[in-house]
C-alpha atoms as a PDB file:
ATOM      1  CA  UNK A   1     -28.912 -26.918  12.653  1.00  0.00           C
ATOM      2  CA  UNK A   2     -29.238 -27.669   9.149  1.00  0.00           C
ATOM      3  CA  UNK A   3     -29.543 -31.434   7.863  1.00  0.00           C
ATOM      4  CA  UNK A   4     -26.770 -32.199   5.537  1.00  0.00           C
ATOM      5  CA  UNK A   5     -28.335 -32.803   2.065  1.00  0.00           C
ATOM      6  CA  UNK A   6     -26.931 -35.096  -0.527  1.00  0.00           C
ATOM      7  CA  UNK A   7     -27.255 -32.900  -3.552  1.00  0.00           C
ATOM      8  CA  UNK A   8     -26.640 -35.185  -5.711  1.00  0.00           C
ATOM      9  CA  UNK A   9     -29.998 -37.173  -4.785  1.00  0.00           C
ATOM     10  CA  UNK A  10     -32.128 -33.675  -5.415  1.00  0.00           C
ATOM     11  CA  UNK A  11     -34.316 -34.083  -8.702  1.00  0.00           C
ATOM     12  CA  UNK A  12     -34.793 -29.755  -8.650  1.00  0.00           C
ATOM     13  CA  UNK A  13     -34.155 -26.695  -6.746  1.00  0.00           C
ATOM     14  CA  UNK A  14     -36.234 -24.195  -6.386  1.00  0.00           C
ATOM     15  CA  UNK A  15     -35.321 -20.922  -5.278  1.00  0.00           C
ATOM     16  CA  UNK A  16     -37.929 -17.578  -4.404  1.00  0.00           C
ATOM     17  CA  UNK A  17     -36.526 -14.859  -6.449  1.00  0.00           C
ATOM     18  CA  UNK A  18     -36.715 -11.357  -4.478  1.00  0.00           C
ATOM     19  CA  UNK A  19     -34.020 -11.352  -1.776  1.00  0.00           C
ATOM     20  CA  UNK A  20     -32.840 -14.909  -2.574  1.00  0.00           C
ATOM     21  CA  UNK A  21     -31.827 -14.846  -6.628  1.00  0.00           C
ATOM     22  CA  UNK A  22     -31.970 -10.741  -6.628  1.00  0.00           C
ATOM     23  CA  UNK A  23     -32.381  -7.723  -4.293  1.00  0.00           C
ATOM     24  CA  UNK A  24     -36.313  -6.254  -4.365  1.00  0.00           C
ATOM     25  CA  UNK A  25     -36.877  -6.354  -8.291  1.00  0.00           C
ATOM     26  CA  UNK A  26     -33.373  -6.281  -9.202  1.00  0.00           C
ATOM     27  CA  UNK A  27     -32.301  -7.592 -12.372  1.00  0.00           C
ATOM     28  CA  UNK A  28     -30.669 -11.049 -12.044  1.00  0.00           C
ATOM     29  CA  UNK A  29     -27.013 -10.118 -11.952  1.00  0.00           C
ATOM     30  CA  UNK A  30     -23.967 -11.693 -14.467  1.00  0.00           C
ATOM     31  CA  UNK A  31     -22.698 -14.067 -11.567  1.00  0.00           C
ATOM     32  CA  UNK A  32     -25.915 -15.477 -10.317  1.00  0.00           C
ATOM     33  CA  UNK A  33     -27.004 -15.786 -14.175  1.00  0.00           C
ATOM     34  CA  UNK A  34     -23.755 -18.149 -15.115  1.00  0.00           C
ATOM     35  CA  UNK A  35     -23.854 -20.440 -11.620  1.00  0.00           C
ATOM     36  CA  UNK A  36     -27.880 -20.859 -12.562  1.00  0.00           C
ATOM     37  CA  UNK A  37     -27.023 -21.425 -16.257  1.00  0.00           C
ATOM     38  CA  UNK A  38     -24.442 -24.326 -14.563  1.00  0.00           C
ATOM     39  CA  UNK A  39     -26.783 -25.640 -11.877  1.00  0.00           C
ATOM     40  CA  UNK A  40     -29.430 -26.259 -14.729  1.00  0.00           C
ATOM     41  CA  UNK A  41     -27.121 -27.945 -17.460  1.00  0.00           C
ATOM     42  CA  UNK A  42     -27.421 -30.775 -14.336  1.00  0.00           C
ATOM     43  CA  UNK A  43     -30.803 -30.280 -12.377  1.00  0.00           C
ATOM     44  CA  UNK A  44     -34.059 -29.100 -12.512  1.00  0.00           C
ATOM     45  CA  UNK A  45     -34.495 -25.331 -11.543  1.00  0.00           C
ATOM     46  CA  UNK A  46     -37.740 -23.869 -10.228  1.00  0.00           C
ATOM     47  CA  UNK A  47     -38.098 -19.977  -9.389  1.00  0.00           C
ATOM     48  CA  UNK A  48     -40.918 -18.578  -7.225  1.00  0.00           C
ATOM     49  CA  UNK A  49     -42.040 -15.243  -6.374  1.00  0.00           C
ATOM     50  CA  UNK A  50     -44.709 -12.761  -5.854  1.00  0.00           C
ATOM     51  CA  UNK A  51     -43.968 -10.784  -8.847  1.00  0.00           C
ATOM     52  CA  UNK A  52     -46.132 -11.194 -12.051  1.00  0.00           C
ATOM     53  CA  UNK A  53     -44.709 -13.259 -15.480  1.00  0.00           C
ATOM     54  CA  UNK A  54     -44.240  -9.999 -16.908  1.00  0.00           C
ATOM     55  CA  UNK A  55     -41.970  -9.095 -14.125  1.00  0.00           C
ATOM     56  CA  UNK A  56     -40.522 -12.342 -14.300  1.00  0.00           C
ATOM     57  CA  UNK A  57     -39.410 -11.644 -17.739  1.00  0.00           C
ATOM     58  CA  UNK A  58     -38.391  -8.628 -17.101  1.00  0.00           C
ATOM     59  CA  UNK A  59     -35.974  -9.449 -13.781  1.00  0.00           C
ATOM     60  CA  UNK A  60     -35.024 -12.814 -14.336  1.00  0.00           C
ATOM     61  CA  UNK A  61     -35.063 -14.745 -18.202  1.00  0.00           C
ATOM     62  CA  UNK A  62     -34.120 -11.385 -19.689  1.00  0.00           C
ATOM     63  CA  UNK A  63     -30.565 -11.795 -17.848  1.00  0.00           C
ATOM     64  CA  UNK A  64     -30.381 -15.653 -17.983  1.00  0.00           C
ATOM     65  CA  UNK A  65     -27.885 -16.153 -20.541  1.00  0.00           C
ATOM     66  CA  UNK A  66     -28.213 -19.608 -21.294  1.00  0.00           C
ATOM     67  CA  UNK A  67     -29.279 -21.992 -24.648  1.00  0.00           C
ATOM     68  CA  UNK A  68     -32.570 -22.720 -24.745  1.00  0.00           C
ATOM     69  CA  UNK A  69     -32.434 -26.477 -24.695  1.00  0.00           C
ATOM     70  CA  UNK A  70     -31.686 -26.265 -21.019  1.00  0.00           C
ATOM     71  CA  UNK A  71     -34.960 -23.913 -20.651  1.00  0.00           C
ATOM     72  CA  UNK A  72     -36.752 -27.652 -20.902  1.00  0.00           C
ATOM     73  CA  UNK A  73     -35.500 -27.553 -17.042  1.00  0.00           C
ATOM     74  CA  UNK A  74     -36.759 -24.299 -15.680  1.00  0.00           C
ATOM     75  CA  UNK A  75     -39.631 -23.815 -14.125  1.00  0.00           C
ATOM     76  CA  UNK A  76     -41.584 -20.651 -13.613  1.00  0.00           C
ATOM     77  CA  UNK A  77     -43.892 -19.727 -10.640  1.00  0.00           C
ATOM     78  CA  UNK A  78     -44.915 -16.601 -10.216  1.00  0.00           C
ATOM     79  CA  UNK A  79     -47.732 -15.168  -8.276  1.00  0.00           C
ATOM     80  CA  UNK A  80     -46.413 -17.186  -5.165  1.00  0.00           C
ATOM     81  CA  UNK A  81     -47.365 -20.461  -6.759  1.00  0.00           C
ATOM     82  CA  UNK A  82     -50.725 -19.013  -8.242  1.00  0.00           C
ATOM     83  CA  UNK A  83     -49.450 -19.169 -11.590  1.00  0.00           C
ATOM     84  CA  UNK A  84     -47.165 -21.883 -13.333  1.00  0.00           C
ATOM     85  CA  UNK A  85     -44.938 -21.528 -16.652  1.00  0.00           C
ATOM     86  CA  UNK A  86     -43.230 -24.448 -18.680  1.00  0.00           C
ATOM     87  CA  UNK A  87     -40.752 -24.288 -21.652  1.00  0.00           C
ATOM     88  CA  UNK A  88     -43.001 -26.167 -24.628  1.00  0.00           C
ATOM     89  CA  UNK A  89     -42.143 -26.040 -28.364  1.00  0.00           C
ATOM     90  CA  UNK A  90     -39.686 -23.174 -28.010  1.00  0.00           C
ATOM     91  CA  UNK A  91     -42.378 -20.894 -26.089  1.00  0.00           C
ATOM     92  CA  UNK A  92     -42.871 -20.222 -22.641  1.00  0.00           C
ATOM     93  CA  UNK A  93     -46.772 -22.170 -21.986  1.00  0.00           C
ATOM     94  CA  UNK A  94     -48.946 -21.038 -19.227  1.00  0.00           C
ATOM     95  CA  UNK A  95     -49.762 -24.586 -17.561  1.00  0.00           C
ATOM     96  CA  UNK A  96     -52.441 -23.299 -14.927  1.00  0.00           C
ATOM     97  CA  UNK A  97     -53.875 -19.863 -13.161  1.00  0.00           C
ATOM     98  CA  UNK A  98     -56.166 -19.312 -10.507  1.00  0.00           C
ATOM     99  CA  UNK A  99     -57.681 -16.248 -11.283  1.00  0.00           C
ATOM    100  CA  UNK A 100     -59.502 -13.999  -9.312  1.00  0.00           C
ATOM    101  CA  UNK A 101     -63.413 -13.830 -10.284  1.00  0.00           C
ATOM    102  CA  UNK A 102     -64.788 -10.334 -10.539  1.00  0.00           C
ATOM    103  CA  UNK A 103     -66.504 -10.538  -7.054  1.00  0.00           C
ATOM    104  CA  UNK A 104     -63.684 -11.720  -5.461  1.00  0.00           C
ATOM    105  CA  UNK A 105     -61.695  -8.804  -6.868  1.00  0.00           C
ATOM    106  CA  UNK A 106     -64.647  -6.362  -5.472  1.00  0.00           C
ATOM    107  CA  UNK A 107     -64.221  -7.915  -2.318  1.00  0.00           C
ATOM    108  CA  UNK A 108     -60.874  -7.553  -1.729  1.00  0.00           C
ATOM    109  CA  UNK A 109     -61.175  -3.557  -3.036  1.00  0.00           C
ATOM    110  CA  UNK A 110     -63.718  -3.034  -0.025  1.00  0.00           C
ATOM    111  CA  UNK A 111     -61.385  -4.965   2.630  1.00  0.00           C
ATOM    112  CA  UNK A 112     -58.856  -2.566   1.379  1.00  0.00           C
ATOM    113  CA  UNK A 113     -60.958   0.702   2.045  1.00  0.00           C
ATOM    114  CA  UNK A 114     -62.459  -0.376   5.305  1.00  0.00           C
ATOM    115  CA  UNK A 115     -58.658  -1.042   6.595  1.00  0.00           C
ATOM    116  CA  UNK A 116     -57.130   2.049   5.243  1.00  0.00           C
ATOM    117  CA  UNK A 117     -60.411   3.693   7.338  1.00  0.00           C
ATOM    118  CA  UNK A 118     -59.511   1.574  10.417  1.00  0.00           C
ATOM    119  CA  UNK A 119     -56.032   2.783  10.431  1.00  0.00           C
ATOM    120  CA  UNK A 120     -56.221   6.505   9.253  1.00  0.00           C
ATOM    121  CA  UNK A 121     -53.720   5.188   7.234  1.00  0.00           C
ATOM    122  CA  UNK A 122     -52.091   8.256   4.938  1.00  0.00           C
ATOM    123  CA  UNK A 123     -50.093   6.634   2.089  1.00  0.00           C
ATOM    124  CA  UNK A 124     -45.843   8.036   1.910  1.00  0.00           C
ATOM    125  CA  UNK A 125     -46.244  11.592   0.141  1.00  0.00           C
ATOM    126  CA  UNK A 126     -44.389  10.431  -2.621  1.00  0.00           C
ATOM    127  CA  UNK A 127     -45.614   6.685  -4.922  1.00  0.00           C
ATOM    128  CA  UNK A 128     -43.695   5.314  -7.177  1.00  0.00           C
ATOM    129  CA  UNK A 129     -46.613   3.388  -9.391  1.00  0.00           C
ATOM    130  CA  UNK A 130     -49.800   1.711  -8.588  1.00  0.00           C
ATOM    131  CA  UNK A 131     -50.280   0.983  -4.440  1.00  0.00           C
ATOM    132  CA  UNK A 132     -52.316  -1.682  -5.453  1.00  0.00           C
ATOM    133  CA  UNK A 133     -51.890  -3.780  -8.473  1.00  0.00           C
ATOM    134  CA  UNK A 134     -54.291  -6.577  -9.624  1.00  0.00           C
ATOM    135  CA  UNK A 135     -51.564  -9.670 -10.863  1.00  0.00           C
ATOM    136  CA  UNK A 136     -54.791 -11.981 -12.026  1.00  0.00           C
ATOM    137  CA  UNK A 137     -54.143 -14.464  -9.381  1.00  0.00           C
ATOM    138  CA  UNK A 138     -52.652 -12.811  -6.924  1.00  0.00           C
ATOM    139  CA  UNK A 139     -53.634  -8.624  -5.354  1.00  0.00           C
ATOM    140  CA  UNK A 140     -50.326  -7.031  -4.505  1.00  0.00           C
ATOM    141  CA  UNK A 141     -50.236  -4.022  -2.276  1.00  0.00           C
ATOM    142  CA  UNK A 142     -46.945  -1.931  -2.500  1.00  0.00           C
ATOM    143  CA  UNK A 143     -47.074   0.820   0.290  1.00  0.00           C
ATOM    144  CA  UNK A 144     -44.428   3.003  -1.861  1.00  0.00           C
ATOM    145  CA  UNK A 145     -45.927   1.769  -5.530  1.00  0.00           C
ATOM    146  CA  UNK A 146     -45.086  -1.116  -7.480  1.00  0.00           C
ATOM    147  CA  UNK A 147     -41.861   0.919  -9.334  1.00  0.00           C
ATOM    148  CA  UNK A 148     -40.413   1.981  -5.814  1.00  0.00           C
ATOM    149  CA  UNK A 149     -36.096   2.541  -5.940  1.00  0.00           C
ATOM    150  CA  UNK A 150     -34.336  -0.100  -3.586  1.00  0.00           C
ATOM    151  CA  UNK A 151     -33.312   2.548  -0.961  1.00  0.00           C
ATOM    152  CA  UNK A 152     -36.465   3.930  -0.621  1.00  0.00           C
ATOM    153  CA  UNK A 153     -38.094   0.690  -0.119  1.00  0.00           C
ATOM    154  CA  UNK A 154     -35.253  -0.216   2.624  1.00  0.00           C
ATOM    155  CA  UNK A 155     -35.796   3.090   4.425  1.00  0.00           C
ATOM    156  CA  UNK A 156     -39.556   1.999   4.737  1.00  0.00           C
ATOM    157  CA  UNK A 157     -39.132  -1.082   5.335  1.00  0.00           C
ATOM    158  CA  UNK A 158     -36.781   0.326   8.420  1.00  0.00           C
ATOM    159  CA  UNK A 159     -38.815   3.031   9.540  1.00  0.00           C
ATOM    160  CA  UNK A 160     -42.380   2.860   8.801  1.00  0.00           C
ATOM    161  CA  UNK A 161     -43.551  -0.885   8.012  1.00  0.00           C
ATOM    162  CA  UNK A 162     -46.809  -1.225   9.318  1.00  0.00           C
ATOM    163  CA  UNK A 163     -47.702  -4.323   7.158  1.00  0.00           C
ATOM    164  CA  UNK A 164     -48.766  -6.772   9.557  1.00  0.00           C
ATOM    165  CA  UNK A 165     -51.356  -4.077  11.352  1.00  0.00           C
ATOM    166  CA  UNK A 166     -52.875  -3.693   7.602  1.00  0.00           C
ATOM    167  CA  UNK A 167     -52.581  -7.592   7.063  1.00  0.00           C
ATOM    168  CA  UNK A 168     -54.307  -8.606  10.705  1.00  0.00           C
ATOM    169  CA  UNK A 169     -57.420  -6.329   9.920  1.00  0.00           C
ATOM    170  CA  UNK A 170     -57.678  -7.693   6.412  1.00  0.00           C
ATOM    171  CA  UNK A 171     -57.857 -11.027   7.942  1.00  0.00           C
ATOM    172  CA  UNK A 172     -61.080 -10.290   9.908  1.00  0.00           C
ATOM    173  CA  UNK A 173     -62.470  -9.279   6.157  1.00  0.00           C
ATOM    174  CA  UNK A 174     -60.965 -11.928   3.751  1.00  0.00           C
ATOM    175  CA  UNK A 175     -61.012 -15.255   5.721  1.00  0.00           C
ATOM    176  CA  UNK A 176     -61.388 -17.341   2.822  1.00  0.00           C
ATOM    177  CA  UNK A 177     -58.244 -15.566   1.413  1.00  0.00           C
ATOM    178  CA  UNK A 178     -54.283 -16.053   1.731  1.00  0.00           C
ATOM    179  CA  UNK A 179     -52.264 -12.862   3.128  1.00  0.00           C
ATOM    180  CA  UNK A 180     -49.052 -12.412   3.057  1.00  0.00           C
ATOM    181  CA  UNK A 181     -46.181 -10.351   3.555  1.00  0.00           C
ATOM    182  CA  UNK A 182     -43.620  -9.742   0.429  1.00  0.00           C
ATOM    183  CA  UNK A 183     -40.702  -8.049   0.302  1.00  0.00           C
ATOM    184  CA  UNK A 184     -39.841  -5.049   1.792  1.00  0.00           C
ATOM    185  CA  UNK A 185     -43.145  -3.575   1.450  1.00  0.00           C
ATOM    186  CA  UNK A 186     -45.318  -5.792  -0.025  1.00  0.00           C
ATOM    187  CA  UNK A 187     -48.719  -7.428   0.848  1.00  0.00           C
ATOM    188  CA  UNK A 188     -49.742 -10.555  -1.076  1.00  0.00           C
ATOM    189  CA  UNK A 189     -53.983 -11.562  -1.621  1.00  0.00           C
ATOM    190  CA  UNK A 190     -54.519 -15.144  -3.170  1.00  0.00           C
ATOM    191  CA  UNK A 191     -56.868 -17.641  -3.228  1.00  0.00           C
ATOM    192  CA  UNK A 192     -56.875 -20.009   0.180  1.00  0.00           C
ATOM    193  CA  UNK A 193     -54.305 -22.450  -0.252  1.00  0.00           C
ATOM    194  CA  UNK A 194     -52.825 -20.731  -3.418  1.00  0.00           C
ATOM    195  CA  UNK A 195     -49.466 -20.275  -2.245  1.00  0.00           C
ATOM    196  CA  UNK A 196     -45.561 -21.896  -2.146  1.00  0.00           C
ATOM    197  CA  UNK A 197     -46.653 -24.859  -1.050  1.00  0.00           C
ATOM    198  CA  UNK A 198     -49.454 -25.051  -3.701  1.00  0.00           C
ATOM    199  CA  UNK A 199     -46.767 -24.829  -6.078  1.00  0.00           C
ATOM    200  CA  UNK A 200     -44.071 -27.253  -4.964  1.00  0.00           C
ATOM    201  CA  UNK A 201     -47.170 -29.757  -4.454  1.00  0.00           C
ATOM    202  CA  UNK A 202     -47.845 -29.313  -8.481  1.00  0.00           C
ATOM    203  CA  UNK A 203     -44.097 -30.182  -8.728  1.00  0.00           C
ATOM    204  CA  UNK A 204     -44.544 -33.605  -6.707  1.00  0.00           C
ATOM    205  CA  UNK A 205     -47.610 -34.360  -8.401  1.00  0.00           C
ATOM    206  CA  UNK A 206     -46.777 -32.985 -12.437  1.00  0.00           C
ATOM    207  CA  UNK A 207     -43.137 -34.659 -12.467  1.00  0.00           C
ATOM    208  CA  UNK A 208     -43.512 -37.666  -9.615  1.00  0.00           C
ATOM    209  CA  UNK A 209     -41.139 -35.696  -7.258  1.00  0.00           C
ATOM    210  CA  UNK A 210     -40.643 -37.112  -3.850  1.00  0.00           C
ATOM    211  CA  UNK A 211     -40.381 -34.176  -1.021  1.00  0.00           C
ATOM    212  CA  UNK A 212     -36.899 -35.987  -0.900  1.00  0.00           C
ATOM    213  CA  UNK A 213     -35.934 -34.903  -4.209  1.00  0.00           C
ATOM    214  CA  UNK A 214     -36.756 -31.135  -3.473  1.00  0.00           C
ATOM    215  CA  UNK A 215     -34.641 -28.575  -1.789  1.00  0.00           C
ATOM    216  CA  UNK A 216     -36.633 -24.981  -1.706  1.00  0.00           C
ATOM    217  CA  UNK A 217     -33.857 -21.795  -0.765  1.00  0.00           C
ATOM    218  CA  UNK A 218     -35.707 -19.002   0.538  1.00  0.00           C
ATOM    219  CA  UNK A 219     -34.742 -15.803   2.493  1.00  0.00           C
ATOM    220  CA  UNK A 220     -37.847 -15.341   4.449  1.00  0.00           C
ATOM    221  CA  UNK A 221     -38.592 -18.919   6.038  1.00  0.00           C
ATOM    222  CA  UNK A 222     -39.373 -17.574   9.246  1.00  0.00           C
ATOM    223  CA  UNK A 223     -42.900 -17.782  10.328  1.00  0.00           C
ATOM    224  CA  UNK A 224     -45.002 -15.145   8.813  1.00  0.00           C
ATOM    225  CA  UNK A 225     -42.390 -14.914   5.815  1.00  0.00           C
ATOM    226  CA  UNK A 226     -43.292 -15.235   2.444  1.00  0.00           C
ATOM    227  CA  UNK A 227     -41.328 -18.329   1.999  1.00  0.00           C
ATOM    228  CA  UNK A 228     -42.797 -20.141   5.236  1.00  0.00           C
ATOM    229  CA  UNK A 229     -45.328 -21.838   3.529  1.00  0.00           C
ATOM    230  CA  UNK A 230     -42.987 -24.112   1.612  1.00  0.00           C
ATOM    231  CA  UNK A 231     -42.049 -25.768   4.871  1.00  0.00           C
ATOM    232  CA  UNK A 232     -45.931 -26.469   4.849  1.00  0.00           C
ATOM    233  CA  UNK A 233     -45.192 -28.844   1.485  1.00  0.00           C
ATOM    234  CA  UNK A 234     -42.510 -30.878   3.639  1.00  0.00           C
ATOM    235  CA  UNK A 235     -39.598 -30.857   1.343  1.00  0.00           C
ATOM    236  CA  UNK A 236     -35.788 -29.775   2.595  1.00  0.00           C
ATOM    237  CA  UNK A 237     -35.536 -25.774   3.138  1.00  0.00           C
ATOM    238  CA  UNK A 238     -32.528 -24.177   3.162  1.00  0.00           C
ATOM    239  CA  UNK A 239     -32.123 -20.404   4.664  1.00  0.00           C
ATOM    240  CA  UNK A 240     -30.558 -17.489   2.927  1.00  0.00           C
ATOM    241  CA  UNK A 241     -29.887 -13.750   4.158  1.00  0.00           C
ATOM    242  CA  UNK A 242     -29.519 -12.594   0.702  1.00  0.00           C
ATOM    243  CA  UNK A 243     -28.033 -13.209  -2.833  1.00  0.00           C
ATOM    244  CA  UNK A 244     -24.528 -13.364  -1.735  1.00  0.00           C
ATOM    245  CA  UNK A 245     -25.615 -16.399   0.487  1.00  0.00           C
ATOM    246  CA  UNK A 246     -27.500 -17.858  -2.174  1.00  0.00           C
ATOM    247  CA  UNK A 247     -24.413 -17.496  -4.883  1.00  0.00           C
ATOM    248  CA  UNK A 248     -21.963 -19.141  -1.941  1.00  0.00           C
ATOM    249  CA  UNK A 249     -25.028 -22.489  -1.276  1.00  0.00           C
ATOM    250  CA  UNK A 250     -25.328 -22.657  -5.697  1.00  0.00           C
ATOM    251  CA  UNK A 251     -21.739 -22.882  -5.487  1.00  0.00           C
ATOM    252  CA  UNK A 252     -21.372 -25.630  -2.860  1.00  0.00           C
ATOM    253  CA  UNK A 253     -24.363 -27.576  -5.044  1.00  0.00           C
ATOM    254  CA  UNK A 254     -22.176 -27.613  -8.440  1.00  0.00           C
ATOM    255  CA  UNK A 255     -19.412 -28.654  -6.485  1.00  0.00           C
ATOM    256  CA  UNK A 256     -20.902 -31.423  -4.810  1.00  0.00           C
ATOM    257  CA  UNK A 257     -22.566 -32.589  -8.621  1.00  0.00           C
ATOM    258  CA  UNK A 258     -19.092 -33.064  -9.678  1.00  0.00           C
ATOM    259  CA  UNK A 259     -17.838 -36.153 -10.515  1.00  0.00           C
ATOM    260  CA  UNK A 260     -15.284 -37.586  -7.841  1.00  0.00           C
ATOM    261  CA  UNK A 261     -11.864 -38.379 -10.283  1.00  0.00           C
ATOM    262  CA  UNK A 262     -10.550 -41.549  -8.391  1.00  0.00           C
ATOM    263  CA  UNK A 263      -6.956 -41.548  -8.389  1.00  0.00           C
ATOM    264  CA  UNK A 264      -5.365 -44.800  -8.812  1.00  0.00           C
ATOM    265  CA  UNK A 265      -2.544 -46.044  -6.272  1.00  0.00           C
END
């Protein structure tokens, strides 16, 4: 059962984005965009995710319609905590990246090949974009392409996910790499140790966070899920099954941030 958390005592919450703020690559919807704009006139707001800062832009500060003074408390991690944007001087400043080297990259190509090899694996007839998309910090392979509709990506993800067959051989190649699944049919490459709970340890250690004063939402906390990791940082967790969840928990937040009227006798 989950612990009751005193919200109130939370210094930021940080949400993933796919399946937890939006379906896969969804634009951030009208609702979800005022209760955020609400929850981060009071608190500190961090967003993960696997997608790139382009993407980022694209699905998620595009459709946050809020005054940029309160921008001072968002903070951007995409890449799965590879990469970390903060609000400076009315600009969004890259603060770090850990970027693959050129070998690294070659490496990862060949793991790739010899898997595909392994598994006389024949990609979907028709790809939507690139399979496999180099994000600097992160390798993302899409088994419909990166640009894949929702429905399609569901009916996969039903049918014909064979993810964690392509991810255990790729383990025997890339041992001194992170692998993880994403999505609905996603496969994440980083750097060892790159990951979620990379990122929320930059939060305790940039802005003197306690894992007390963190609560990290997530969709996929299960192990094996890309949001299991951020149990690994040891700050509060809190399960979602989906946006609607996630809407219903940001609600219960602003309500518990309220100040209690007292009523006199």
């Amino acid at each position: 059962m989950q612990a009751k958390i005193d919200y109130k005592k939370i210094k930021i919450f940080v949400f993933d984005l796919d399946g937890t703020l939006t379906k896969s690559k969804m634009n951030l919807d009208s609702e979800m965009s005022s209760l955020l704009c609400k929850l981060l006139e009071k608190k500190k707001v961090g967003i993960m995710g696997g997608g790139s800062y382009l993407q980022f832009k694209n699905q998620f500060l595009k459709h946050l319609k809020i005054h940029k003074n309160y921008f001072q408390n968002l903070l951007l991690f995409p890449l799965s905590g590879g990469s970390f944007y903060k609000y400076d001087n009315g600009k969004w400043k890259l603060i770090y990246s850990h970027t693959f080297s050129s070998p690294e990259k070659e490496k990862i190509s060949k793991a790739f090949q010899k898997t595909f090899e392994t598994l006389n694996y024949i990609k979907p007839k028709k790809i939507y974009g690139k399979i496999i998309e180099n994000r600097g910090s992160q390798i993302t392979f899409s088994a419909l392409g990166q640009k894949a509709p929702l429905e399609e990506k569901e009916k996969w993800h039903k049918d014909n996910d064979i993810r964690s067959k392509i991810k255990n051989i790729l383990e025997k190649y890339l041992k001194n790499f992170e692998i993880r699944l994403g999505g609905l049919t996603s496969l994440d490459i980083t750097k060892k140790n790159i990951n979620k709970a990379y990122g929320l340890q930059q939060i305790m250690k940039r802005f003197s966070f306690s894992k007390e004063e963190i609560v990290y939402t997530g969709d996929a906390l299960y192990k094996g899920g890309n949001d299991y990791l951020a149990k690994k940082a040891g700050v509060k967790t809190i399960k979602v099954k989906d946006e609607k969840e996630t809407k219903t928990l940001i609600k219960s937040i602003l309500s518990n941030l309220q100040p209690q009227i007292k009523v006199k006798p």
